[in-house]
N, C-alpha and C. Protein backbone atom coordinates (compact mmCIF):
# COMPACT_ATOMS: atom_id res chain seq x y z
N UNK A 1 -96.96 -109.06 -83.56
CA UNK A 1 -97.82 -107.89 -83.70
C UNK A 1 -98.78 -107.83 -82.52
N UNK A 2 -99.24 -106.43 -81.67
CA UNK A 2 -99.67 -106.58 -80.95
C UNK A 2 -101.42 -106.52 -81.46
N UNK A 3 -102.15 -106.93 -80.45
CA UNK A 3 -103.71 -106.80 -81.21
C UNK A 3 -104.01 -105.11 -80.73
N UNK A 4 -105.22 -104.70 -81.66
CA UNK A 4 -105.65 -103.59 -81.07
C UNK A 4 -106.35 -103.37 -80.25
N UNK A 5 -106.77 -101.96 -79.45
CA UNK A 5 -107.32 -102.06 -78.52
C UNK A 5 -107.72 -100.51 -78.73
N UNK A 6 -109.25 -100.31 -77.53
CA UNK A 6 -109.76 -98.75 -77.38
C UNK A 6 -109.67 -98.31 -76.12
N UNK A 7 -109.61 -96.78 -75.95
CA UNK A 7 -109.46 -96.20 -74.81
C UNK A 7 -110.91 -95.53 -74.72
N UNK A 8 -111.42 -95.88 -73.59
CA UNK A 8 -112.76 -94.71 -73.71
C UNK A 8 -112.38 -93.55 -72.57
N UNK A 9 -112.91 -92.33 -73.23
CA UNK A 9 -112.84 -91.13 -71.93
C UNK A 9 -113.96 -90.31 -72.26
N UNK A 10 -114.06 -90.14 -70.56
CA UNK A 10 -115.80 -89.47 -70.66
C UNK A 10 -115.14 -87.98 -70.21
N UNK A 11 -115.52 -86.81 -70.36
CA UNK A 11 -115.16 -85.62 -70.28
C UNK A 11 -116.29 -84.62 -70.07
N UNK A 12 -116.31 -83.47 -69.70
CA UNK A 12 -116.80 -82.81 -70.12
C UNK A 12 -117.22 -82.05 -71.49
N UNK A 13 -118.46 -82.39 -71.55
CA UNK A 13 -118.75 -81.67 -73.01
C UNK A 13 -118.26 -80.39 -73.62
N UNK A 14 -117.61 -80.36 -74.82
CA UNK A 14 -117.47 -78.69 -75.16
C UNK A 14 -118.51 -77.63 -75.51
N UNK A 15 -119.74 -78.46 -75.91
CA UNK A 15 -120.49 -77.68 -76.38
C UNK A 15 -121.18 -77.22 -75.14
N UNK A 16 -121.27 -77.88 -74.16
CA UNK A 16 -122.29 -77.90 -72.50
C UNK A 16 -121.17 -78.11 -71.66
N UNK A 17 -121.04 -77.54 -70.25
CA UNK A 17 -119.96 -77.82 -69.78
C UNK A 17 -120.84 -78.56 -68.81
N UNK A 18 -121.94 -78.18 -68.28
CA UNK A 18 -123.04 -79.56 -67.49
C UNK A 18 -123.18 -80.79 -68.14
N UNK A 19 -122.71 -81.11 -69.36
CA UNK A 19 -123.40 -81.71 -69.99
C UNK A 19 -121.82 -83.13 -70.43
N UNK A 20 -121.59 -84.27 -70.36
CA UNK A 20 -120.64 -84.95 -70.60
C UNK A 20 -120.66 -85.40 -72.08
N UNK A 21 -119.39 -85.64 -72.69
CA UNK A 21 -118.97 -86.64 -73.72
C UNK A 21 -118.46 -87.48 -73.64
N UNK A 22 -118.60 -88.68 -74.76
CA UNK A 22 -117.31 -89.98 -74.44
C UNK A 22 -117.01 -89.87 -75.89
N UNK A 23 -115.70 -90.35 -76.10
CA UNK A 23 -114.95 -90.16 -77.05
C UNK A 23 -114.06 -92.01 -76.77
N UNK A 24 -113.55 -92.02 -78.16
CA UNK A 24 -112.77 -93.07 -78.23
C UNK A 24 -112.02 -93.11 -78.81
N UNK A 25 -110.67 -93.66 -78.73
CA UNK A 25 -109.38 -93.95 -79.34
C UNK A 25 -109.29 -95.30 -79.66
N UNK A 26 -108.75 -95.09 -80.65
CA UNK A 26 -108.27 -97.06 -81.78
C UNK A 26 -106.99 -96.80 -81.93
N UNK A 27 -107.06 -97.89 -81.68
CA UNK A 27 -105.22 -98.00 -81.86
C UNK A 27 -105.17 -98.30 -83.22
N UNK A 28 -105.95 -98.69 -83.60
CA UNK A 28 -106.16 -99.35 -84.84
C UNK A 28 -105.98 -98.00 -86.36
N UNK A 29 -106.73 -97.31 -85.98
CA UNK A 29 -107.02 -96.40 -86.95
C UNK A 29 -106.23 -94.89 -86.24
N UNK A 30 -105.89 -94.90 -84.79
CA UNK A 30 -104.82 -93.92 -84.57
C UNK A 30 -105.27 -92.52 -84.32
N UNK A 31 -106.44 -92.82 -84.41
CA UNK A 31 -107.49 -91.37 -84.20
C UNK A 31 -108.65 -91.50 -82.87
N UNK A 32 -109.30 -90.32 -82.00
CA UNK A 32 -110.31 -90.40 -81.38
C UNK A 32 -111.11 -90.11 -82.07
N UNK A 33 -112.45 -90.68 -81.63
CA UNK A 33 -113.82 -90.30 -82.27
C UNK A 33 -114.71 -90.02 -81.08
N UNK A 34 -115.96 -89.08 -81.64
CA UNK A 34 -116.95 -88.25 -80.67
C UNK A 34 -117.83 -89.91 -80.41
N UNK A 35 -118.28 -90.32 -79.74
CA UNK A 35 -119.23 -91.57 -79.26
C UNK A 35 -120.34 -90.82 -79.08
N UNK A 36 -121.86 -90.66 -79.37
CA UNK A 36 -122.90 -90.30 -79.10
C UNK A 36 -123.18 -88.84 -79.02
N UNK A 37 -123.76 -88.66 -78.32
CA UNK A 37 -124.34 -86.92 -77.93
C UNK A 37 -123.88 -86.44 -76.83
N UNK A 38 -123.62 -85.52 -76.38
CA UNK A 38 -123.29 -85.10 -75.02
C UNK A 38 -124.68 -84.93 -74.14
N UNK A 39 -124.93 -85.70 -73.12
CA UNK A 39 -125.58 -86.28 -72.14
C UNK A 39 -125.59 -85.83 -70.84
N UNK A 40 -126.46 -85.63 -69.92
CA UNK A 40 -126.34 -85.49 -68.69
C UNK A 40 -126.56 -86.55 -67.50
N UNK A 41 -125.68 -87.01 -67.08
CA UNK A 41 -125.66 -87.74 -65.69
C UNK A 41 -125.31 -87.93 -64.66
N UNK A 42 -125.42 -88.37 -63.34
CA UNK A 42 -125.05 -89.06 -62.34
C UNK A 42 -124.34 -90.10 -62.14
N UNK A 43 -123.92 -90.87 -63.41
CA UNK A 43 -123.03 -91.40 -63.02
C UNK A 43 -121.86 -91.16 -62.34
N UNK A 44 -120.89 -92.38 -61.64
CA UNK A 44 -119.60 -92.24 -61.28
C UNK A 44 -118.49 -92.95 -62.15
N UNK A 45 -118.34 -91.54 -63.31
CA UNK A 45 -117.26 -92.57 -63.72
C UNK A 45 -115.84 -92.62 -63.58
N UNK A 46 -115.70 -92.88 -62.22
CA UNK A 46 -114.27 -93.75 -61.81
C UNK A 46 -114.29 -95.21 -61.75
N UNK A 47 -115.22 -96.08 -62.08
CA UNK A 47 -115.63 -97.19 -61.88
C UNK A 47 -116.13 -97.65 -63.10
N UNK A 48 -115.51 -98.43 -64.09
CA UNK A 48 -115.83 -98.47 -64.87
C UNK A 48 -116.13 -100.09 -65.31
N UNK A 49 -116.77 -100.82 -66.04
CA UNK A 49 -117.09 -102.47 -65.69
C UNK A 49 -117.06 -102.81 -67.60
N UNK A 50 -116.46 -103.14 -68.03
CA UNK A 50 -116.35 -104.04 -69.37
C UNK A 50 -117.10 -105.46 -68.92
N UNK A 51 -117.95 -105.39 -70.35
CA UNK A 51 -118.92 -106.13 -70.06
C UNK A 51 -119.90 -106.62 -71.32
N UNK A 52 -120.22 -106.94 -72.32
CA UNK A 52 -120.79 -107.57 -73.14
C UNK A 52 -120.63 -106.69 -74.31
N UNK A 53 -119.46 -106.28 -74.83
CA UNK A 53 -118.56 -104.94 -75.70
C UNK A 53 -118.63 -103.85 -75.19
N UNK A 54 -119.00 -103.61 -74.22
CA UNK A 54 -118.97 -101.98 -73.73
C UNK A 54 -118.57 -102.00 -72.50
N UNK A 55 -118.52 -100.74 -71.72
CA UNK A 55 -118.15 -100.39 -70.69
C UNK A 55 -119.09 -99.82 -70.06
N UNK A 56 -119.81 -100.20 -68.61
CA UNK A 56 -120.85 -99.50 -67.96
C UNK A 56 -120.29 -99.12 -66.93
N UNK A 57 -121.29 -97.95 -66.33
CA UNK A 57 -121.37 -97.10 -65.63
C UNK A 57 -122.43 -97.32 -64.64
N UNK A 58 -122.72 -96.86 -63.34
CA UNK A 58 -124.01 -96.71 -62.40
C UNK A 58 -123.55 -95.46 -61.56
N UNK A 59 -124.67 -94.79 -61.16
CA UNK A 59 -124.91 -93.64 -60.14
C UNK A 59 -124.60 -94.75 -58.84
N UNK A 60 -124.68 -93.89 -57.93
CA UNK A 60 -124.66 -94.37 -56.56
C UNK A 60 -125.93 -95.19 -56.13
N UNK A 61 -127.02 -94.69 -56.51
CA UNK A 61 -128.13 -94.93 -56.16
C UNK A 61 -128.84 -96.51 -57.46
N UNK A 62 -128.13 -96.37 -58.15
CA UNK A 62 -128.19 -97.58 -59.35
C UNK A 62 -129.19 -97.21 -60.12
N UNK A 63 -129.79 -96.06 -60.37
CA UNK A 63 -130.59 -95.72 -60.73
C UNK A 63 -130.67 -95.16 -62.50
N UNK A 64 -129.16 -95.61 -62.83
CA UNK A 64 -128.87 -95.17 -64.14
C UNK A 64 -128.12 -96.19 -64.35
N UNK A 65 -128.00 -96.64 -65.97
CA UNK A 65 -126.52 -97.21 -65.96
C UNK A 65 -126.73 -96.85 -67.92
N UNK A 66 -125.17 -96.58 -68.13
CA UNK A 66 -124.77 -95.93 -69.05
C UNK A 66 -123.91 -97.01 -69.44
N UNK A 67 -124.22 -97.30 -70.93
CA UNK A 67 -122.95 -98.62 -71.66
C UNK A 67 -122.42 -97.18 -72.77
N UNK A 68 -121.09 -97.98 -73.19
CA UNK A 68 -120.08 -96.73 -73.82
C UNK A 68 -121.17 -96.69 -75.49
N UNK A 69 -120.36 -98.20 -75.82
CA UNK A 69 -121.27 -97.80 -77.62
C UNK A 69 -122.31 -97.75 -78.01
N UNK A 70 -123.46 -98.39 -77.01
CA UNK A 70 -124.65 -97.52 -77.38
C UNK A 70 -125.69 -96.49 -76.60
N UNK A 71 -124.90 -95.99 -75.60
CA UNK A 71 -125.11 -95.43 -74.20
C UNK A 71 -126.92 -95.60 -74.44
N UNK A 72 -126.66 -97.00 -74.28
CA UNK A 72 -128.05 -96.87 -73.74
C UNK A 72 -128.11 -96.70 -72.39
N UNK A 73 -129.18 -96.09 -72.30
CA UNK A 73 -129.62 -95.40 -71.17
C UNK A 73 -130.96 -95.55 -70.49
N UNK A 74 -131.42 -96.81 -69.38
CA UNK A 74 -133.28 -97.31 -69.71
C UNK A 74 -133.52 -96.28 -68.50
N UNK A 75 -132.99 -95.02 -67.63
CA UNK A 75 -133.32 -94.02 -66.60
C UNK A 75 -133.43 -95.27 -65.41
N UNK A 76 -134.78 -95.06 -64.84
CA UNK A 76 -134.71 -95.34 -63.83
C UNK A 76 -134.65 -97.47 -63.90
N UNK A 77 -133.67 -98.01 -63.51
CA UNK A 77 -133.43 -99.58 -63.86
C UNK A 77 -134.39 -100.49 -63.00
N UNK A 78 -134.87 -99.43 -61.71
CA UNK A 78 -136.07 -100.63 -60.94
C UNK A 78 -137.28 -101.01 -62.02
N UNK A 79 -137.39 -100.36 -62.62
CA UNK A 79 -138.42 -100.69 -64.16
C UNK A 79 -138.03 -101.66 -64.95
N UNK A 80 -136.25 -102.51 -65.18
CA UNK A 80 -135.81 -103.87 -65.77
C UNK A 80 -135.59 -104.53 -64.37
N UNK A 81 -136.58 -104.42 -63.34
CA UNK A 81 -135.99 -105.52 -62.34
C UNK A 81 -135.16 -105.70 -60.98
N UNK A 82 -134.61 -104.29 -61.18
CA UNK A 82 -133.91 -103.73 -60.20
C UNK A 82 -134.68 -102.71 -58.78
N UNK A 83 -134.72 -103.37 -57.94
CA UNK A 83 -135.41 -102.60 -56.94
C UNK A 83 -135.13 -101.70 -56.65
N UNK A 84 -135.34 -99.88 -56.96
CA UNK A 84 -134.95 -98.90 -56.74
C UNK A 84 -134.91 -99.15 -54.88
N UNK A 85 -134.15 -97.82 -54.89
CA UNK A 85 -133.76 -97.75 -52.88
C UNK A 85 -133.18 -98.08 -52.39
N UNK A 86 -132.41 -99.33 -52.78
CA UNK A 86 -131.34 -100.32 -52.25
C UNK A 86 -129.95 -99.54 -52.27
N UNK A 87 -129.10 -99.95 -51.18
CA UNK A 87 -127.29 -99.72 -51.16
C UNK A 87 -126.80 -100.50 -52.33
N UNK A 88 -125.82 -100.04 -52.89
CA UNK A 88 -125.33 -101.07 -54.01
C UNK A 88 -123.98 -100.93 -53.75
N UNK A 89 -123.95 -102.41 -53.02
CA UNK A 89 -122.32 -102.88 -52.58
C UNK A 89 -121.55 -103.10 -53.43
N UNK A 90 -121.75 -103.57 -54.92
CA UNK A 90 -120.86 -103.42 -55.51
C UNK A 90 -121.29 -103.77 -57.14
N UNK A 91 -120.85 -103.67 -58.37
CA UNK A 91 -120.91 -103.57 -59.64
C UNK A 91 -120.18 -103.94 -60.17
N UNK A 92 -119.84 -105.29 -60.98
CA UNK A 92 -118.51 -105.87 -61.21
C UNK A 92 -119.34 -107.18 -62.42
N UNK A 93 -118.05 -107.53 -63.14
CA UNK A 93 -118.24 -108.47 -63.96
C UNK A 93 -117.54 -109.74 -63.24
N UNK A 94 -118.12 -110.76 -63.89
CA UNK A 94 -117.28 -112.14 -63.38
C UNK A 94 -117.71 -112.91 -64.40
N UNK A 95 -116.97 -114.14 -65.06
CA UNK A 95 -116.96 -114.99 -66.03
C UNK A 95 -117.68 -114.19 -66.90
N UNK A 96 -118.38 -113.45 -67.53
CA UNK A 96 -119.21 -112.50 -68.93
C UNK A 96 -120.25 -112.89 -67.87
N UNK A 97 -120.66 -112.02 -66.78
CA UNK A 97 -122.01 -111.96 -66.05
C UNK A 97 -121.54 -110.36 -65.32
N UNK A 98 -122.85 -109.66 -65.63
CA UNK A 98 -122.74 -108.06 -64.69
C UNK A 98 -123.29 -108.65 -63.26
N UNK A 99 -122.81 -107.93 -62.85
CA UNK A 99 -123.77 -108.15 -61.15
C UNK A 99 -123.81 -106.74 -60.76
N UNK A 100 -125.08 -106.53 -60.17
CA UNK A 100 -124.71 -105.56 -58.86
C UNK A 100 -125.44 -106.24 -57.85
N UNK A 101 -124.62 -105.94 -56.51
CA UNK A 101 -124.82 -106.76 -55.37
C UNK A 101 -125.63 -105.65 -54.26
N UNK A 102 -126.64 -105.78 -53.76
CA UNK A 102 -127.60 -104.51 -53.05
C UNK A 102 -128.14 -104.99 -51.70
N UNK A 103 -128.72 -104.35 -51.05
CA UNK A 103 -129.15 -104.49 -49.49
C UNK A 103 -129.71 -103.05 -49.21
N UNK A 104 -130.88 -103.71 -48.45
CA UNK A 104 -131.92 -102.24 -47.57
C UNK A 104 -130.84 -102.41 -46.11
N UNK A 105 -130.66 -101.44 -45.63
CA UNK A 105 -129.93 -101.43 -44.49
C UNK A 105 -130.80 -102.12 -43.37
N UNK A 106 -131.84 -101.91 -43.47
CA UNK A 106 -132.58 -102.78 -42.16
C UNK A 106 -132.69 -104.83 -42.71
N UNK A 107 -132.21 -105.18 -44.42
CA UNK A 107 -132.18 -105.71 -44.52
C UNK A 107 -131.74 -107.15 -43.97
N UNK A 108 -131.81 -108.08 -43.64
CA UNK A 108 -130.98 -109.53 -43.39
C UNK A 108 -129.82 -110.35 -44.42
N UNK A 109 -130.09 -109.73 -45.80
CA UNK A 109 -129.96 -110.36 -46.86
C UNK A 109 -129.12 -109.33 -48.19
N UNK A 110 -128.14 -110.42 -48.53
CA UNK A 110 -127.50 -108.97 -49.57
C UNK A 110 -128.16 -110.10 -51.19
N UNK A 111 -128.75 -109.53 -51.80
CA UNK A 111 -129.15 -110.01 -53.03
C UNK A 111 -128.23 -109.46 -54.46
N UNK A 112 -127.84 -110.73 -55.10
CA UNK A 112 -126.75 -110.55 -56.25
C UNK A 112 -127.75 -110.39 -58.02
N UNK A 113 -128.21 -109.31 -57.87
CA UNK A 113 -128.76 -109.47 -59.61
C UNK A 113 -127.47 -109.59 -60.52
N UNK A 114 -128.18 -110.27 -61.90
CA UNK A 114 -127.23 -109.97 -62.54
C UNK A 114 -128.28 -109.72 -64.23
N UNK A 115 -127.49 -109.10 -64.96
CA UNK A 115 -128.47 -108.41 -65.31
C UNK A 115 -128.31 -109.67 -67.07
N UNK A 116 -129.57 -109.44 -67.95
CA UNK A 116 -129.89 -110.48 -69.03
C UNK A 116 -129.31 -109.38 -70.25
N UNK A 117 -128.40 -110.31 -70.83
CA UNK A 117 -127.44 -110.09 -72.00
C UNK A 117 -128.08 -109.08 -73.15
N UNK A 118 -129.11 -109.17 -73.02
CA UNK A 118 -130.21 -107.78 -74.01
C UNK A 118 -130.88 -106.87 -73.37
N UNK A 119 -130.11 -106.61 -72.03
CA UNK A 119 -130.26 -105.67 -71.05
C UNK A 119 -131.89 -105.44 -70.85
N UNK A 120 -132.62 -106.52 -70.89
CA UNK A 120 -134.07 -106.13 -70.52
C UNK A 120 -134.60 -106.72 -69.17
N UNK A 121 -133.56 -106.93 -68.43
CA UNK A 121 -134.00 -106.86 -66.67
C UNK A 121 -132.77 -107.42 -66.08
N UNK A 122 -132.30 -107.15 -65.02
CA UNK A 122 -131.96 -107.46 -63.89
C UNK A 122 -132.69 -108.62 -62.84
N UNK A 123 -131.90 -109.65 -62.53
CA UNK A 123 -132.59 -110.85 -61.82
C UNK A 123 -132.13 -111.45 -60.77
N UNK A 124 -132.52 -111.81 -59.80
CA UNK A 124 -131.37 -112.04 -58.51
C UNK A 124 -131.20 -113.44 -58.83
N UNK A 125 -129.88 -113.43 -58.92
CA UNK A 125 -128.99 -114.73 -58.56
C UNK A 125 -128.56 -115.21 -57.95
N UNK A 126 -128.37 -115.18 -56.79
CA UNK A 126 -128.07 -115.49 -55.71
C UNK A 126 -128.69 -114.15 -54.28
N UNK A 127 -128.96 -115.01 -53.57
CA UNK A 127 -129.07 -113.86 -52.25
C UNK A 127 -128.33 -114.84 -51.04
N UNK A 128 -128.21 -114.05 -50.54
CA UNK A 128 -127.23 -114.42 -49.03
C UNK A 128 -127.40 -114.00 -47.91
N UNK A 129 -127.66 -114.92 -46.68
CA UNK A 129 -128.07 -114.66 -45.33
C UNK A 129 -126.71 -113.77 -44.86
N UNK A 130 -127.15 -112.45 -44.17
CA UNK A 130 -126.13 -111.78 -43.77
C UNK A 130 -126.55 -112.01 -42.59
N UNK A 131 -127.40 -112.49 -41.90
CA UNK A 131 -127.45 -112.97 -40.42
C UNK A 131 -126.36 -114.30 -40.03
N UNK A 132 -126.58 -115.30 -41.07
CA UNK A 132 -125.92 -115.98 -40.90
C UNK A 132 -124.49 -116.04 -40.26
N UNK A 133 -123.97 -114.77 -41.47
CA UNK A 133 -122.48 -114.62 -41.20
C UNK A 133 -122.39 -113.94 -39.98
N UNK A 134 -123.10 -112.80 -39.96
CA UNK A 134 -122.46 -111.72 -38.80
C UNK A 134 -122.82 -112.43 -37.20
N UNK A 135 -124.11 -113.56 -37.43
CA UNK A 135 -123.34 -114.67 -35.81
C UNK A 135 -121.90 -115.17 -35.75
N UNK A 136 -121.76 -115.52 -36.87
CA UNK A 136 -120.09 -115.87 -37.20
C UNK A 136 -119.28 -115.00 -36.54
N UNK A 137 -119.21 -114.13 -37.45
CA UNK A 137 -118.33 -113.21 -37.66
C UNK A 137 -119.14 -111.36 -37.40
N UNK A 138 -119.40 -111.18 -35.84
CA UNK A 138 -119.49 -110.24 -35.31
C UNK A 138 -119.67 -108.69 -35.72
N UNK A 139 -118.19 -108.49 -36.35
CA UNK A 139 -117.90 -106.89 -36.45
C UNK A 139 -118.40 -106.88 -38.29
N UNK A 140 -119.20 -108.07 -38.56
CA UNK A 140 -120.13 -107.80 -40.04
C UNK A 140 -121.50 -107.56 -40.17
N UNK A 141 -122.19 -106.89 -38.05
CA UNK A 141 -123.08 -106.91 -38.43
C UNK A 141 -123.09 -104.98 -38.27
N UNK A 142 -124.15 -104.65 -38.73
CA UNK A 142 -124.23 -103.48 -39.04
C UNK A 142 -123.39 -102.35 -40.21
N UNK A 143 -123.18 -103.54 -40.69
CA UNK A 143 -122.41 -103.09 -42.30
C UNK A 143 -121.50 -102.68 -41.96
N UNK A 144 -120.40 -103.26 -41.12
CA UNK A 144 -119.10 -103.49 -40.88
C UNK A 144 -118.44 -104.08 -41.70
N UNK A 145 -118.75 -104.36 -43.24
CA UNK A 145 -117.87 -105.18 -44.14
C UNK A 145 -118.21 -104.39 -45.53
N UNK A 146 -118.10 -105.13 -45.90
CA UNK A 146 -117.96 -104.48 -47.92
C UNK A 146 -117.14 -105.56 -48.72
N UNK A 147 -117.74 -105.92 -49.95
CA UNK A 147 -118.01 -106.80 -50.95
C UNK A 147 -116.57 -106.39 -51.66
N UNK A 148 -115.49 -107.23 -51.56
CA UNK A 148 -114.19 -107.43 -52.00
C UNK A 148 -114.32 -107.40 -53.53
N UNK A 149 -114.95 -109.05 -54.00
CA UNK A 149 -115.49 -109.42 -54.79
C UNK A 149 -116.22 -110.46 -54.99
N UNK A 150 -116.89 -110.49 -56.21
CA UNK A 150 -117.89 -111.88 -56.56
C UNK A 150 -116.72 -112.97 -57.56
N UNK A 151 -117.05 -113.56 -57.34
CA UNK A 151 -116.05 -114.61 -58.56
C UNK A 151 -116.92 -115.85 -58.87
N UNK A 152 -117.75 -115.78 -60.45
CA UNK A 152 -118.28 -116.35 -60.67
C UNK A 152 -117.74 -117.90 -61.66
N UNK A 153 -118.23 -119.34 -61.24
CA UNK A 153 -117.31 -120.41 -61.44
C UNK A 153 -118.40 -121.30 -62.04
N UNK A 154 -118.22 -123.08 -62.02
CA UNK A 154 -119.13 -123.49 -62.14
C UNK A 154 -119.79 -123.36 -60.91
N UNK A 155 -121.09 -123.55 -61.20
CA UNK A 155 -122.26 -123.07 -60.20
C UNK A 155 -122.11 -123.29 -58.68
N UNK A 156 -121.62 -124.94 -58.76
CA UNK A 156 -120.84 -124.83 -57.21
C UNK A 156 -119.86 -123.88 -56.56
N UNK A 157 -119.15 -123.16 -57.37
CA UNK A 157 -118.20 -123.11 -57.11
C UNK A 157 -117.96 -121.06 -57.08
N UNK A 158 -119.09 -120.46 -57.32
CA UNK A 158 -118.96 -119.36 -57.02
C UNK A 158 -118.71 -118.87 -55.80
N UNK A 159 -118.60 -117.79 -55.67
CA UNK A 159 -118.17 -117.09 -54.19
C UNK A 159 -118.09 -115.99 -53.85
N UNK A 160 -118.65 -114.65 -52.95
CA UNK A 160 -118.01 -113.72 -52.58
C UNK A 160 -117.03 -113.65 -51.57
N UNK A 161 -116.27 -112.35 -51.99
CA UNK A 161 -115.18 -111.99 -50.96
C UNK A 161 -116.04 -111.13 -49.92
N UNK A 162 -116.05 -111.19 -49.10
CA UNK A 162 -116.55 -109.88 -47.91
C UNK A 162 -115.24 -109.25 -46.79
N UNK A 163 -115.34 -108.25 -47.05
CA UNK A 163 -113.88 -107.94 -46.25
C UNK A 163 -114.18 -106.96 -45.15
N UNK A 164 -113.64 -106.89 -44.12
CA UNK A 164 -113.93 -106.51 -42.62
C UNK A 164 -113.02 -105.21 -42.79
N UNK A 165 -112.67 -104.87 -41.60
CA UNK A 165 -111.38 -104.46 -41.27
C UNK A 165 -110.13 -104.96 -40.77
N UNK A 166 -110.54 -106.29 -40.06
CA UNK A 166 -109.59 -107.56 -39.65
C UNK A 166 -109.52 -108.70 -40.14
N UNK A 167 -110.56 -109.13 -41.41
CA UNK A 167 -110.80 -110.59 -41.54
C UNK A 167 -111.07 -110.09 -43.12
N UNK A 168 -111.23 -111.64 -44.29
CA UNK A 168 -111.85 -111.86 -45.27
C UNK A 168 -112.21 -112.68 -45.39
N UNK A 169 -113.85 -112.93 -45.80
CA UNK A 169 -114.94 -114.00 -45.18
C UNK A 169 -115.39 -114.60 -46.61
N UNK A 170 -115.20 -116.01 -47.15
CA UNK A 170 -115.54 -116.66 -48.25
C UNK A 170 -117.10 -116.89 -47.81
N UNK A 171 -118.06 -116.55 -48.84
CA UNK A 171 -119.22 -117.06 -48.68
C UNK A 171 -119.61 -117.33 -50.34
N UNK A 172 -120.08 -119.00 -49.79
CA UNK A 172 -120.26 -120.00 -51.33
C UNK A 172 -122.07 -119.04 -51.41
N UNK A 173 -122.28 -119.34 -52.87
CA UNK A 173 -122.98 -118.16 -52.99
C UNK A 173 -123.92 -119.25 -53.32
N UNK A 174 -124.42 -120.72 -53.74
CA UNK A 174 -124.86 -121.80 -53.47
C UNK A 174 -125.41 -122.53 -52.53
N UNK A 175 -124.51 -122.85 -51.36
CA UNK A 175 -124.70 -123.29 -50.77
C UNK A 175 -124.82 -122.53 -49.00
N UNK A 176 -124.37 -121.13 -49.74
CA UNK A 176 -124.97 -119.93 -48.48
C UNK A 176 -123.80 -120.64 -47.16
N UNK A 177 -122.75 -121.21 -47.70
CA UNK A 177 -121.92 -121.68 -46.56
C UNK A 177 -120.82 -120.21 -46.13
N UNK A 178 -119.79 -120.47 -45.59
CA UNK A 178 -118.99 -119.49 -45.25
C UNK A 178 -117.92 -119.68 -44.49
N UNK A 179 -116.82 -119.29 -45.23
CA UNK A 179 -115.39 -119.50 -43.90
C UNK A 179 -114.65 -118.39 -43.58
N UNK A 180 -113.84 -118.03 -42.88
CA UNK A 180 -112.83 -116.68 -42.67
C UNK A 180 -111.90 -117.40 -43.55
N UNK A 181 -110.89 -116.78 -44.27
CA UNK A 181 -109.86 -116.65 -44.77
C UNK A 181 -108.37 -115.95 -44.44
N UNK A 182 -107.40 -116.81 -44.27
CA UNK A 182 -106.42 -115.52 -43.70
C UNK A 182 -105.17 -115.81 -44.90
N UNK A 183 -105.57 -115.99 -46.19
CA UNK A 183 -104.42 -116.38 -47.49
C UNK A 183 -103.92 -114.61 -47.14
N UNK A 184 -102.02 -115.34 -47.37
CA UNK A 184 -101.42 -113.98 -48.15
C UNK A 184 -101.98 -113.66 -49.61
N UNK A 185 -101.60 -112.52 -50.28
CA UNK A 185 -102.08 -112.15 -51.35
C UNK A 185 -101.59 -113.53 -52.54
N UNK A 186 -100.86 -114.14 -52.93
CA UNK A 186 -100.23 -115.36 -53.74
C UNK A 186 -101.54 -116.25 -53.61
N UNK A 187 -101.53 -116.75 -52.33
CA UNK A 187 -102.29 -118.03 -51.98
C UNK A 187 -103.89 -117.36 -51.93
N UNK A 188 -103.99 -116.25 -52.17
CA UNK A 188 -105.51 -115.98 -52.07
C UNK A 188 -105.93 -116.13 -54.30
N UNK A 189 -104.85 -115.45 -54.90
CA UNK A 189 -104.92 -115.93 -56.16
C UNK A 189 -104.77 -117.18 -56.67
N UNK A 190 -103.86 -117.79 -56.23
CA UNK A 190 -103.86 -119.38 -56.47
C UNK A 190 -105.62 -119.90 -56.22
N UNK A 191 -106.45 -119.72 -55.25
CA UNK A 191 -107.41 -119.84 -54.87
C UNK A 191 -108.99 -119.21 -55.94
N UNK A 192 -108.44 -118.29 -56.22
CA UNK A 192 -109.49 -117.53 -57.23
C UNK A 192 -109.25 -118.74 -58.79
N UNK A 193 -107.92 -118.76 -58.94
CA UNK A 193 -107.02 -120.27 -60.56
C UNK A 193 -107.69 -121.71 -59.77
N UNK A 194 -107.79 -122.09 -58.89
CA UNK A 194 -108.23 -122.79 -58.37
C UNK A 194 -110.07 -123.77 -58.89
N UNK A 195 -110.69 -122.57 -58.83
CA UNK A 195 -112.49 -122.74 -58.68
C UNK A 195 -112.54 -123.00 -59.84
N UNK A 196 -111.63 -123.50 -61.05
CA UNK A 196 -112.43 -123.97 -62.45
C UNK A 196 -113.40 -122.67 -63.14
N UNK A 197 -112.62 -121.41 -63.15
CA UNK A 197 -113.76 -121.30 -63.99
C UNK A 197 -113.73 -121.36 -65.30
């Protein structure tokens, strides 16, 4: 027997066409249901992050974030911790931890919050010398790269991906170390089964 599972879809509202819905499907019970109120936001939802039973959402600017079942919604998030203004390189789960990963463009440093399980702040967990690397590795300075992924392990053993246009750059998120990488796609997964997590 297979287990069940839900589909969430966010749509346009019928009653507001400015205005969005999310709805859900059970496999279980074989029917969709209306999820909440129809809402207005900025989010982008092509990007979607499962994450402590729900599914979140962020604007570009990170300035919102929307969970499916209880769309909570705290507006502006630099108020739990999150420094409004920042680029947000990326929004992703790893081992049951949210992250979003951010940087001021004149910044040195990309800082990894991750946010506390009763959603009442955002906290940096790691930050990382981006000077460091881009002496390394050149064509990463001036935001010549972008955040592959985070892969969170035992504590030693975390890591981001940073990916170029020619290279993919391991940086231990610990020990702020860093190597280029040139795994085919196999040996770059073997590597992710690898870190124990």
């Amino acid at each position: 027997m297979y287990p069940f599972y839900k589909v969430v879809c966010v749509r346009d509202s019928e009653l507001a066409g400015e205005l969005f819905q999310i709805e859900v499907y059970s496999s279980e019970s074989g029917a969709w249901r209306v999820s909440g109120e129809p809402f207005d936001s900025s989010a982008s939802f092509q990007h979607g992050v499962y994450w402590n039973g729900s599914v979140h959402w962020i604007n570009e600017e990170a300035e919102e974030i929307l969970n499916t079942w209880t769309m909570l919604r705290p507006g502006a998030v630099d108020g739990y911790g999150y420094p409004y203004g920042r680029n947000v390189g990326y929004f992703g789960e790893s081992c049951d931890h949210l992250h979003i990963i951010v940087s001021y463009d004149t910044e040195t440093a990309l800082d990894v919050y991750e946010m506390e399980r009763d959603y009442s702040e955002w906290f940096v967990k790691y930050r990382v010398d981006r000077t460091a690397v881009a002496a390394a590795f050149p064509q990463m300075r001036y935001g010549h790269f972008s955040v592959f992924s985070l892969v969170r392990g035992k504590e030693e053993c975390s890591f981001l991906l940073l990916r170029t246009p020619s290279k993919v750059v391991r940086v231990n998120l610990v020990c702020n170390t860093f190597e280029e990488i040139f795994y085919p796609r196999d040996a770059l997964f073997n590597m992710y089964k690898s870190c124990q997590l």
